[in-house]
N, C-alpha and C. Protein backbone atom coordinates (compact mmCIF):
# COMPACT_ATOMS: atom_id res chain seq x y z
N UNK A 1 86.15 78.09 98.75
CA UNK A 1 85.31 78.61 99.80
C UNK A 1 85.92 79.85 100.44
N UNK A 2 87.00 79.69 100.92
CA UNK A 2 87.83 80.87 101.37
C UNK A 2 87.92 82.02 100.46
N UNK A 3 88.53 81.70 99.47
CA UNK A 3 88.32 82.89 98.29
C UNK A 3 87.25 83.58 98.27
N UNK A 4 85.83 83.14 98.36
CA UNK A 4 84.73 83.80 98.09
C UNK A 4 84.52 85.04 99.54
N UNK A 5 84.59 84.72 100.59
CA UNK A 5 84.85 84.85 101.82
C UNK A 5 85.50 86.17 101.34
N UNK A 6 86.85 85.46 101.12
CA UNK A 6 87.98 87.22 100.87
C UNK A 6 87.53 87.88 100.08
N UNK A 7 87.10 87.46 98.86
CA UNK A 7 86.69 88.79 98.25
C UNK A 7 85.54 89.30 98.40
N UNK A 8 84.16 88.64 98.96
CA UNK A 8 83.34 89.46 100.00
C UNK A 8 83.36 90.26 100.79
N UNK A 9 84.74 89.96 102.02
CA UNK A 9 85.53 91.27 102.74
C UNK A 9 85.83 92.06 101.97
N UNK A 10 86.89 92.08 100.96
CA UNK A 10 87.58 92.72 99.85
C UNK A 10 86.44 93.85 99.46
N UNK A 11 85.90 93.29 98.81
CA UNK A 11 85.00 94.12 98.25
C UNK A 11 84.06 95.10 98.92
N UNK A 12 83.20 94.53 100.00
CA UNK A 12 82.82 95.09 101.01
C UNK A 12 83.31 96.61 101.90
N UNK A 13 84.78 95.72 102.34
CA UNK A 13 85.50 97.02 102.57
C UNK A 13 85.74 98.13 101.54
N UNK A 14 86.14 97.61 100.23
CA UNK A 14 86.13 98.93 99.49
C UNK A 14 85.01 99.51 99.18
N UNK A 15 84.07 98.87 98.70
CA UNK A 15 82.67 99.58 98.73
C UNK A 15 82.41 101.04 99.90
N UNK A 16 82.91 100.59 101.31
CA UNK A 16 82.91 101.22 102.24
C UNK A 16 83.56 102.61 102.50
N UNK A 17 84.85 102.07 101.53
CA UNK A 17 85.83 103.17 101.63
C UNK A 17 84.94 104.27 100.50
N UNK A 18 85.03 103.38 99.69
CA UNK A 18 84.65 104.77 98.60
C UNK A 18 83.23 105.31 99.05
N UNK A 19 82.43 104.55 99.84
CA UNK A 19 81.17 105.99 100.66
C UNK A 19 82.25 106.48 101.01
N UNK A 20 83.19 106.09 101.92
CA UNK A 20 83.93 107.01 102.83
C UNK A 20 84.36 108.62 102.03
N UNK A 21 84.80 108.35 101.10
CA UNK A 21 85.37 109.24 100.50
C UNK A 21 84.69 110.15 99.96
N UNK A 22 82.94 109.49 99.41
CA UNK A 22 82.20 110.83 99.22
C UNK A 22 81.96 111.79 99.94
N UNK A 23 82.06 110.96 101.48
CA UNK A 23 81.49 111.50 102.09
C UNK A 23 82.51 112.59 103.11
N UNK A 24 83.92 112.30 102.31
CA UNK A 24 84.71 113.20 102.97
C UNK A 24 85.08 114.86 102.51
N UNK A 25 84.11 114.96 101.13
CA UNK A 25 83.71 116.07 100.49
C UNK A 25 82.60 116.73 101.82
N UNK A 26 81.67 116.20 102.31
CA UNK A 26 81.07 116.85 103.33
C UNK A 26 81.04 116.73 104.61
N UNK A 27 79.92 117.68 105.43
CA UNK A 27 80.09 117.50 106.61
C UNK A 27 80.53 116.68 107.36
N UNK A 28 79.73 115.35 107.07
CA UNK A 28 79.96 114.50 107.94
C UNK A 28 81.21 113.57 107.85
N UNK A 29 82.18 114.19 106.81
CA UNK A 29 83.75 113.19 107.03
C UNK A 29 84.08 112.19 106.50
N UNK A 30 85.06 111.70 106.32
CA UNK A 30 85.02 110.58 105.66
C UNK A 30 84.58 109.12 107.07
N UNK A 31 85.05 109.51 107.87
CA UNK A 31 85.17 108.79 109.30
C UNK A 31 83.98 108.22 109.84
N UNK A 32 82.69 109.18 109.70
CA UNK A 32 81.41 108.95 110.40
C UNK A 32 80.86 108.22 109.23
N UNK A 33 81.72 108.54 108.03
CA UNK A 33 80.59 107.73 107.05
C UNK A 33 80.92 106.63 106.58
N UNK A 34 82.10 106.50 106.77
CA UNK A 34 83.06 104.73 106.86
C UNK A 34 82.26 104.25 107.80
N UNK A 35 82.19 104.77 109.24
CA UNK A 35 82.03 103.63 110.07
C UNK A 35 80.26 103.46 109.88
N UNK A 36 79.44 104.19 109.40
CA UNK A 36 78.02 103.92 109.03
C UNK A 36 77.94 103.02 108.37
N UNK A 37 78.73 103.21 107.32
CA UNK A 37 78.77 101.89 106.29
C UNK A 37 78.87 100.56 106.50
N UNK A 38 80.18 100.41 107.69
CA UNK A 38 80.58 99.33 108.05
C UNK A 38 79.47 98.67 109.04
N UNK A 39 79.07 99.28 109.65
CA UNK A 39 77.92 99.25 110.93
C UNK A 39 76.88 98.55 110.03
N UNK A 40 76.58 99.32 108.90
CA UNK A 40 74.97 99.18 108.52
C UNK A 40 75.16 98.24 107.53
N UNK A 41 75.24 99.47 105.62
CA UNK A 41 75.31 98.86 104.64
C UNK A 41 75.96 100.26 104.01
N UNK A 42 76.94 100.00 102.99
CA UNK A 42 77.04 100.98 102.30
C UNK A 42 76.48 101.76 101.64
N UNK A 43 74.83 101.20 101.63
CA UNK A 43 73.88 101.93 101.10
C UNK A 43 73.51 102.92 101.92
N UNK A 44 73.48 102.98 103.22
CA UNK A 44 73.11 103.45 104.27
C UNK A 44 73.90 104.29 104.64
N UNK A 45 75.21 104.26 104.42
CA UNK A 45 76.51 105.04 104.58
C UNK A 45 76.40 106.01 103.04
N UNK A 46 75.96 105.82 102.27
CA UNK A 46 75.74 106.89 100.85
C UNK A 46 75.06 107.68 101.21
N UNK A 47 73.82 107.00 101.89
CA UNK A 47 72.51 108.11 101.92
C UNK A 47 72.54 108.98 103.32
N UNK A 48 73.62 108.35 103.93
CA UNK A 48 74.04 109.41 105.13
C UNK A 48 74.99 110.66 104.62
N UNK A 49 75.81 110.40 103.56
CA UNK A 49 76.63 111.39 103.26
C UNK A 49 76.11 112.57 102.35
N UNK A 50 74.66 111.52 101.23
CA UNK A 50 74.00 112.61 100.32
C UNK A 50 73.36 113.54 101.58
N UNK A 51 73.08 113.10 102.45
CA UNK A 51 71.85 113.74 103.33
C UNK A 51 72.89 115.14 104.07
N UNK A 52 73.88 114.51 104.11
CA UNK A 52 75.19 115.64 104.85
C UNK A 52 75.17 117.43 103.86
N UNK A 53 75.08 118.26 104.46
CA UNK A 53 75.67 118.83 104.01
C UNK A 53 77.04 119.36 102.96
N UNK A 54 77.23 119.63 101.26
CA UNK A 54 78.62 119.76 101.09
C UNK A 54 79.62 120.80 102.28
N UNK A 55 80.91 120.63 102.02
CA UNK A 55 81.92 121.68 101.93
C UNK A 55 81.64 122.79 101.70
N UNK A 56 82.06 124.17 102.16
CA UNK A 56 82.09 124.95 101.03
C UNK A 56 83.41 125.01 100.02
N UNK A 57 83.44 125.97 99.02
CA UNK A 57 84.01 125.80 98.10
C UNK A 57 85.54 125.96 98.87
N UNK A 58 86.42 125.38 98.39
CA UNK A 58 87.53 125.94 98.72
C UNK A 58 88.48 125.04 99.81
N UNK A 59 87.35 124.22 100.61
CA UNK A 59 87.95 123.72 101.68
C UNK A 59 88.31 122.48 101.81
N UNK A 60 89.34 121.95 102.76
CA UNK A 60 90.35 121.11 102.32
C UNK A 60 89.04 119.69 102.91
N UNK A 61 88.93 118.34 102.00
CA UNK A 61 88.08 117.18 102.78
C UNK A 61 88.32 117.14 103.94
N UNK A 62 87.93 116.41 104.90
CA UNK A 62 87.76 116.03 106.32
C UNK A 62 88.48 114.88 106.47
N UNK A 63 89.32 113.94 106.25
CA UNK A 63 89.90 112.78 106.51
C UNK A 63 89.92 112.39 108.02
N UNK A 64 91.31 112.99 108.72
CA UNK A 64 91.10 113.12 109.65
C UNK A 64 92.17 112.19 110.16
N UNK A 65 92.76 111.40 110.95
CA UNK A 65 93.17 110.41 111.35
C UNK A 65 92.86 108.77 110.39
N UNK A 66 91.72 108.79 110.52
CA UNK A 66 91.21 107.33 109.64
C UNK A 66 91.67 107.79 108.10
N UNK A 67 91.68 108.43 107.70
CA UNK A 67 92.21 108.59 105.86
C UNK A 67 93.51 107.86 105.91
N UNK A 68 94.37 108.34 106.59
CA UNK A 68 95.61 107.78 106.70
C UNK A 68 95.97 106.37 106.85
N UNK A 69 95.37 105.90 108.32
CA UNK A 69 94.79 104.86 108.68
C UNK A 69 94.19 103.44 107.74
N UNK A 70 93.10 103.99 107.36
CA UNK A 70 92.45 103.26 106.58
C UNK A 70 93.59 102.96 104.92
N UNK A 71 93.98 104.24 104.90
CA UNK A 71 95.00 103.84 103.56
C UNK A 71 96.13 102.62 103.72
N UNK A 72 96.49 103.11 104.54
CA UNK A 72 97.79 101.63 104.83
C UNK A 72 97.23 100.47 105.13
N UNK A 73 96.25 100.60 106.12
CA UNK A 73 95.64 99.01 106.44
C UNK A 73 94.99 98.66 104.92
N UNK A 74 94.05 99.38 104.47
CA UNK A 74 93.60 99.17 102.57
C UNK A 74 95.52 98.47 102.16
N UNK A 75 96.24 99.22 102.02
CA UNK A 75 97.28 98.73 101.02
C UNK A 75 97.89 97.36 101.64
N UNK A 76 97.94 97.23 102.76
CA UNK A 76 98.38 95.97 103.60
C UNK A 76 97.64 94.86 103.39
N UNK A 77 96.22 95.10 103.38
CA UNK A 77 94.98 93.92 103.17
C UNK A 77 95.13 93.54 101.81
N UNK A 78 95.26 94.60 100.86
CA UNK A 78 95.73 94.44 99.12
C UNK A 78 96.89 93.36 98.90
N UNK A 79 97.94 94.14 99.28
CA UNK A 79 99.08 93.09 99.35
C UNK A 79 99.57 91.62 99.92
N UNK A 80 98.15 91.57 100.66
CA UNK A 80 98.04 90.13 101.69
C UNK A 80 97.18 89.58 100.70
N UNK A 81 96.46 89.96 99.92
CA UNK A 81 95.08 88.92 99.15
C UNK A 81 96.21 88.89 97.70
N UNK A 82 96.75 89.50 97.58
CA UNK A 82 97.22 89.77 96.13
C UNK A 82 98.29 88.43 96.80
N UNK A 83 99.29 88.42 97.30
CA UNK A 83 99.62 87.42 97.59
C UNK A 83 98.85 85.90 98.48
N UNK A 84 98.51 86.35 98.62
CA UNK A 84 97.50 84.75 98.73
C UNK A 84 97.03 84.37 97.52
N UNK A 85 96.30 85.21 96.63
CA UNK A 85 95.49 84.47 95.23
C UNK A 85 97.04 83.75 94.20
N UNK A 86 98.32 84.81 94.54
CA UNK A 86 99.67 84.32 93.21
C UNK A 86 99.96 82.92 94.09
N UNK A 87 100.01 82.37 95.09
CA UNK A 87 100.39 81.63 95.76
C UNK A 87 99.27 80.61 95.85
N UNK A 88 98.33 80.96 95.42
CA UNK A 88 97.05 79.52 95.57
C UNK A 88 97.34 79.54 93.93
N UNK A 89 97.53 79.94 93.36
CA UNK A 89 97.54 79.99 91.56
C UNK A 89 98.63 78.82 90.98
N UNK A 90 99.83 79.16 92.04
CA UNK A 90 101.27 79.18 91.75
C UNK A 90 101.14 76.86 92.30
N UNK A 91 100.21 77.24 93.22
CA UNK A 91 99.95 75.90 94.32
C UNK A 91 99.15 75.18 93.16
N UNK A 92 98.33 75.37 92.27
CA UNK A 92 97.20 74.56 91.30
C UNK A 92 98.31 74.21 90.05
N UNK A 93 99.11 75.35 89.66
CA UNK A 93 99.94 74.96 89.10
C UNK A 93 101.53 73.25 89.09
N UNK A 94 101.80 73.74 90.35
CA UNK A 94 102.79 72.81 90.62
C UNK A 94 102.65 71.17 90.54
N UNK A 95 101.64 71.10 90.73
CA UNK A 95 101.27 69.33 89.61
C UNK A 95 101.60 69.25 88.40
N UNK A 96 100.98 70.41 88.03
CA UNK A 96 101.67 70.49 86.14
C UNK A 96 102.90 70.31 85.81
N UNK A 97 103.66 71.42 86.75
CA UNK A 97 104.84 71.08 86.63
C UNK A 97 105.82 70.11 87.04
């Protein structure tokens, strides 16, 4: 039950990130379009970023504070599920052994 749960978050959140990231090619940032996503649906957070204006050529994405942010908490949440699933694995196992 829990498992399904986490990787619903899991997934969810990344779904989110990566609008984020289209959407950090344009106007509206990666930031406004993470948190649309999260707010709404990531569908809703896509079609906010297609609707955005691009960049012009040349110029550096929009991250901003949350790129950074969001990267470590992403790698922290990774490394917390990645160890929870070797440790529920490792737990089904130990009868066997």
């Amino acid at each position: 039950m829990w498992g399904i749960a986490i990787f619903g978050l899991a997934s969810g959140i990344l779904l989110d990130v990566l609008v984020g990231l289209l959407g950090s090619r344009r106007n509206i940032g990666f930031g406004w379009t993470f948190i649309i996503s999260v707010l709404f649906t990531p569908l809703i957070g896509l079609i906010a970023a297609l609707i955005s204006n691009p960049l012009p050529a040349g110029a550096e994405p929009k991250y901003g504070c949350l790129g950074y942010s969001f990267g470590c908490l992403g790698t922290i949440f990774l490394v917390l599920i990645a160890t929870a699933f070797l440790f529920g694995a490792l737990s089904l196992l130990l009868p066997i052994i």
